[in-house]
N, C-alpha and C. Protein backbone atom coordinates (compact mmCIF):
# COMPACT_ATOMS: atom_id res chain seq x y z
N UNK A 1 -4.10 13.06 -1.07
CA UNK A 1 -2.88 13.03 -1.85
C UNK A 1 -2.98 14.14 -2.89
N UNK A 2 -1.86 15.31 -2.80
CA UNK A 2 -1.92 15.91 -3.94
C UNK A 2 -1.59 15.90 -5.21
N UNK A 3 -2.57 16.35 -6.14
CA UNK A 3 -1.88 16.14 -7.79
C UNK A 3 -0.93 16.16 -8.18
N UNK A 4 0.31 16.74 -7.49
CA UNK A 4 2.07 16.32 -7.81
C UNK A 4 2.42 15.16 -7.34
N UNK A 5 1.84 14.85 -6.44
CA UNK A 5 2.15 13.38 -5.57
C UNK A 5 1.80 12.14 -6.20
N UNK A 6 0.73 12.68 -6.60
CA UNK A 6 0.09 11.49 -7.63
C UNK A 6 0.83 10.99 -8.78
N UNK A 7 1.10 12.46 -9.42
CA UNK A 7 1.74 12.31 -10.57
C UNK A 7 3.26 11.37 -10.42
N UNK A 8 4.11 12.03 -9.01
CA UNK A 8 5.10 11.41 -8.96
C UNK A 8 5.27 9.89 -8.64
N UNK A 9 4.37 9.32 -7.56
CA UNK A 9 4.32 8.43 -7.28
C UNK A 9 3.50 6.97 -8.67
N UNK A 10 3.19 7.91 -9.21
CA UNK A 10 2.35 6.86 -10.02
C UNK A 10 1.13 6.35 -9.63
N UNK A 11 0.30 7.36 -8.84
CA UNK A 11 -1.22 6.23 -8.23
C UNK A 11 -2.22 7.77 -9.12
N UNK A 12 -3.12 6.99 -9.91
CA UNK A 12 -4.14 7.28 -10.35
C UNK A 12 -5.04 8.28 -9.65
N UNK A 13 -6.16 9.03 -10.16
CA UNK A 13 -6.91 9.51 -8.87
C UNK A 13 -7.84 8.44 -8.41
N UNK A 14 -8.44 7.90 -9.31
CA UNK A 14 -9.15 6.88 -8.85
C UNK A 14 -8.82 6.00 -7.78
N UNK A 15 -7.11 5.72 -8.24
CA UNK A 15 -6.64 4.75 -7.26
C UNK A 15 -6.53 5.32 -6.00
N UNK A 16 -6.00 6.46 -5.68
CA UNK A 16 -5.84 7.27 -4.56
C UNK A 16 -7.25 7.36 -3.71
N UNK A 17 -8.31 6.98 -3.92
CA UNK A 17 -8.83 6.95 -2.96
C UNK A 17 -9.81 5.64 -2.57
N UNK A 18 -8.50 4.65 -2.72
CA UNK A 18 -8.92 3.10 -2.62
C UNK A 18 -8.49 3.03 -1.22
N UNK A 19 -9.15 2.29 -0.53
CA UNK A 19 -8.78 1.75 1.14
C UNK A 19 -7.19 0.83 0.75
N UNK A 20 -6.45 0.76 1.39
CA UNK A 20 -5.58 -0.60 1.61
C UNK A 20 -5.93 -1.76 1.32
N UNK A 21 -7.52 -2.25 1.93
CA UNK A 21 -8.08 -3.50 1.90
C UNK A 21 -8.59 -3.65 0.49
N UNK A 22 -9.32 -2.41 -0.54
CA UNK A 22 -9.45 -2.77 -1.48
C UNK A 22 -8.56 -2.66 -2.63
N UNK A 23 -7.57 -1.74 -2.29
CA UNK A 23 -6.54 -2.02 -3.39
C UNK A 23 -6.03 -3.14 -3.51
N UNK A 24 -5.89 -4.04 -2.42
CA UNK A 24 -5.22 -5.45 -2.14
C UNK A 24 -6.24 -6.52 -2.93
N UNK A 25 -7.25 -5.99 -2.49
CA UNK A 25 -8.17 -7.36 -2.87
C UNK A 25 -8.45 -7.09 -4.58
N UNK A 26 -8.45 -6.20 -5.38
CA UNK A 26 -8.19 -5.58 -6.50
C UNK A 26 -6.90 -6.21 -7.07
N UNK A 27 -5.81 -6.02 -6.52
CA UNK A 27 -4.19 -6.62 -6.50
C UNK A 27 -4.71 -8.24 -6.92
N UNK A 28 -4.88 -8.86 -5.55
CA UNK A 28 -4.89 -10.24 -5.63
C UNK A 28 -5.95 -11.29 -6.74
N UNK A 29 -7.17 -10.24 -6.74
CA UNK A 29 -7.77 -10.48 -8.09
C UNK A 29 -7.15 -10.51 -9.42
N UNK A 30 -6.05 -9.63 -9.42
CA UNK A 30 -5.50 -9.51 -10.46
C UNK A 30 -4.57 -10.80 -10.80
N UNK A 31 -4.05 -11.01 -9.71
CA UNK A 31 -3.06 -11.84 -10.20
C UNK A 31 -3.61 -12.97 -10.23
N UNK A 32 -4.88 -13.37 -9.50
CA UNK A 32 -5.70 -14.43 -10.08
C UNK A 32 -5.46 -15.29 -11.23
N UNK A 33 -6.18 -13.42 -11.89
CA UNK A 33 -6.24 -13.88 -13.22
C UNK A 33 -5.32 -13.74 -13.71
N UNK A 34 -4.04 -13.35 -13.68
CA UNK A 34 -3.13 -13.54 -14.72
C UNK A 34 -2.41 -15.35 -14.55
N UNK A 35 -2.70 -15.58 -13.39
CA UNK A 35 -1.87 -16.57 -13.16
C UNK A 35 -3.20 -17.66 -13.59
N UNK A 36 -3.81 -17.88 -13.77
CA UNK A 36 -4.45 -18.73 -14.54
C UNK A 36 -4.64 -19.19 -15.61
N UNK A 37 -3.42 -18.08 -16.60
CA UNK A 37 -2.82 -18.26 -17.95
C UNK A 37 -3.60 -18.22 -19.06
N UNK A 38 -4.97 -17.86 -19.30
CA UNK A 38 -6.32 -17.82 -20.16
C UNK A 38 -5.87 -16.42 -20.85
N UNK A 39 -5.28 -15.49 -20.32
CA UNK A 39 -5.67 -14.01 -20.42
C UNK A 39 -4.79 -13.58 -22.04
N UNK A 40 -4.85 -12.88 -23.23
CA UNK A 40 -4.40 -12.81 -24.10
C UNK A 40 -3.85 -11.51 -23.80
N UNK A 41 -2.44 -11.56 -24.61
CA UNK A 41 -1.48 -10.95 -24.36
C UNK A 41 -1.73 -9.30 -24.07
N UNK A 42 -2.82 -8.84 -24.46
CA UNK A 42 -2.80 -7.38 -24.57
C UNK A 42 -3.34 -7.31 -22.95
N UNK A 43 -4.06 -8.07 -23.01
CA UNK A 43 -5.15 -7.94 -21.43
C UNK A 43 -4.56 -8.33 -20.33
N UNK A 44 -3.21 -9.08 -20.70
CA UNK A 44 -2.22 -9.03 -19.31
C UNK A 44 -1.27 -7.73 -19.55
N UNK A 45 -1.06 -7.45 -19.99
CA UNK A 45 -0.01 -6.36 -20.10
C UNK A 45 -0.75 -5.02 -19.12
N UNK A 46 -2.42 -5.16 -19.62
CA UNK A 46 -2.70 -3.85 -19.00
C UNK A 46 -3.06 -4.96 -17.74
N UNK A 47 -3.63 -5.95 -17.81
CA UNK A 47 -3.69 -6.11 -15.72
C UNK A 47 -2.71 -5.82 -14.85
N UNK A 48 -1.16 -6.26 -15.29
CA UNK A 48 0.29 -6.21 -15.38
C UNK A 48 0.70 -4.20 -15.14
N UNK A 49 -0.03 -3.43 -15.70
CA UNK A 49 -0.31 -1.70 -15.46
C UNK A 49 -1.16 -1.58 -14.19
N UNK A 50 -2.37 -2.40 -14.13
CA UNK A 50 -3.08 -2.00 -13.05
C UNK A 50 -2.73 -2.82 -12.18
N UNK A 51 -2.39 -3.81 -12.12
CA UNK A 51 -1.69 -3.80 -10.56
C UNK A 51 -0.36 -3.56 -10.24
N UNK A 52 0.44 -3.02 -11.07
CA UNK A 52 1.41 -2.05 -10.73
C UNK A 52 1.02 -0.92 -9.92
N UNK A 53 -0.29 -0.31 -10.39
CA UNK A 53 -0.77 0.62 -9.94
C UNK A 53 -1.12 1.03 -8.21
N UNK A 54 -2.06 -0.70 -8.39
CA UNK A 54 -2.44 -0.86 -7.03
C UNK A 54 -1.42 -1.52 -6.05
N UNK A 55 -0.62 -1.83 -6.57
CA UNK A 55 0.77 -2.22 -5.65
C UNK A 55 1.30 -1.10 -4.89
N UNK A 56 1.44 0.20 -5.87
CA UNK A 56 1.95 1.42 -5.12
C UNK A 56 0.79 2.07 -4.45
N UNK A 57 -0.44 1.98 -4.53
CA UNK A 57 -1.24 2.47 -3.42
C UNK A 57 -1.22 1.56 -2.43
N UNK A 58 -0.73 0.13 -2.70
CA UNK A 58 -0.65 -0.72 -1.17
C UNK A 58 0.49 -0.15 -0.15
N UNK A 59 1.62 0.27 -1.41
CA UNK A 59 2.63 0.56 -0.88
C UNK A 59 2.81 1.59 0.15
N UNK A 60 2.29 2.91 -0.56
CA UNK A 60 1.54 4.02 0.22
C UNK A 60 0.35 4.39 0.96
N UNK A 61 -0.12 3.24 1.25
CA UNK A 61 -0.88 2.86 2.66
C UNK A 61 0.01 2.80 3.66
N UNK A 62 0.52 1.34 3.59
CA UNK A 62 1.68 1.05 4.66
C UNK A 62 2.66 1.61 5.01
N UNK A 63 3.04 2.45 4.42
CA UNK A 63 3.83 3.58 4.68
C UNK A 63 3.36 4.84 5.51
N UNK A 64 2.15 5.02 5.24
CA UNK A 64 1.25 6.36 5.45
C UNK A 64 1.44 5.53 7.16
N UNK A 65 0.54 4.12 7.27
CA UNK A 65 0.24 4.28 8.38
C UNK A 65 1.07 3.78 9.50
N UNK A 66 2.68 2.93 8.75
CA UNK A 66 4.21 3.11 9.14
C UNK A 66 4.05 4.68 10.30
N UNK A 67 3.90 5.97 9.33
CA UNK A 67 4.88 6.91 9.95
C UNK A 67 3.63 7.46 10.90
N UNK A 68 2.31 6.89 10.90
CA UNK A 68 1.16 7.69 11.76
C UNK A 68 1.33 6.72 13.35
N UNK A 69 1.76 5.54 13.17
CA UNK A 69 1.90 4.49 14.33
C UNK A 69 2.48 5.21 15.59
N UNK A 70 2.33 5.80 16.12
CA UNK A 70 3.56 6.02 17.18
C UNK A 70 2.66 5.51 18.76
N UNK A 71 3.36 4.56 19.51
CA UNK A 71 3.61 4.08 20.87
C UNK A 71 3.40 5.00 21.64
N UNK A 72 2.45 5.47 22.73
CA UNK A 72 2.82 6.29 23.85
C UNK A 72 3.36 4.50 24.99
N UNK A 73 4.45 5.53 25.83
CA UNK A 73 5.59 4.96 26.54
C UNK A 73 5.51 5.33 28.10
N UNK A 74 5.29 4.90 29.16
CA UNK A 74 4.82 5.46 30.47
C UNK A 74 6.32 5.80 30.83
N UNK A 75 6.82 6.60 31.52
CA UNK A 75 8.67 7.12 31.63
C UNK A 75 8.67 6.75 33.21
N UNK A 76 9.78 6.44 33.52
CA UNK A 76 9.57 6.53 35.18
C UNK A 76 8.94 7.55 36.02
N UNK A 77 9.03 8.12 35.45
CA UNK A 77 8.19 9.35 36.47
C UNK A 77 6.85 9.69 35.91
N UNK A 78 6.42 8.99 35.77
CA UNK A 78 4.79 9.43 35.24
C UNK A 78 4.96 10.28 33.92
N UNK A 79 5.33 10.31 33.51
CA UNK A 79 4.77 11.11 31.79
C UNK A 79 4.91 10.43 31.11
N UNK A 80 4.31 10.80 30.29
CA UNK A 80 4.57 9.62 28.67
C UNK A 80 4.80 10.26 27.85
N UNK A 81 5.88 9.50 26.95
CA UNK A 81 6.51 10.18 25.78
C UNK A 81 6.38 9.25 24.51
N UNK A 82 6.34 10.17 23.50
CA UNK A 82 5.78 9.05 22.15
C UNK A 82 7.33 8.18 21.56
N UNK A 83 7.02 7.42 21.23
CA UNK A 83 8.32 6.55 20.73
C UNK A 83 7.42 6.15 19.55
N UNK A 84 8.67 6.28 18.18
CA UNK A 84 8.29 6.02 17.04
C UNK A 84 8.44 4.16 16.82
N UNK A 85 7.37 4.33 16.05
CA UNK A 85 6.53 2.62 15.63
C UNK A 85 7.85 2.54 15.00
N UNK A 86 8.78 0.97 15.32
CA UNK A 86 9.37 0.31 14.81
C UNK A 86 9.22 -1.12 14.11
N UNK A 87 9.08 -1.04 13.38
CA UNK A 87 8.26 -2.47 12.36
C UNK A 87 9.05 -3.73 12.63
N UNK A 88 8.51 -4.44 13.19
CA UNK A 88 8.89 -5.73 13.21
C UNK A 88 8.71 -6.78 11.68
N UNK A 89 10.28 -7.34 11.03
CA UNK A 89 10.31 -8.26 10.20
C UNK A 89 10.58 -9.03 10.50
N UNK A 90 9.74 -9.89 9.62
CA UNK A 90 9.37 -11.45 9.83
C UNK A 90 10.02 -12.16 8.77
N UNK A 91 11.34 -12.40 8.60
CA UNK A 91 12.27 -12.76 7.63
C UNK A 91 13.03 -13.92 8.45
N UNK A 92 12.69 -14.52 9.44
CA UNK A 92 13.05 -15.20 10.50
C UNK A 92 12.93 -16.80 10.07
């Protein structure tokens, strides 16, 4: 990710080179603890920053690997052609 990207998107450098799996598990730690209601006001505000943070590197995972997905497709005649990954929602 380049340093304009960063800047625009809002992900840290640090954060930028978190896996998916650990920005999430970072994420869900977070809200752990906020949701366990102990935390004094200053120290949620910034958990409340950092997992904002790591929300948009979750975000830009799934996205990244959204547009890398692509299907090869066998055609009737023997070749295959790539067909772009269409995401199935589960809003059902």
């Amino acid at each position: 990710m380049t340093a304009l990207l960063r800047k625009v998107s809002g992900v840290e450098a640090s954060d930028a080179q978190l896996t998916f799996e650990a920005a999430l598990g970072q994420l869900e730690s977070i809200v752990e603890t906020m949701e366990s209601g102990d935390v004094p006001l200053a120290d949620l505000l910034a958990k409340f920053e950092a997992g904002t943070r790591l929300l948009k590197v979750c975000e830009t995972r799934l996205k990244d690997a959204e547009l890398k997905i692509e299907q090869l497709k066998k055609q009737k005649d023997g070749s295959l052609a790539f067909e772009k990954f269409a995401a199935v929602r589960d809003d059902a």
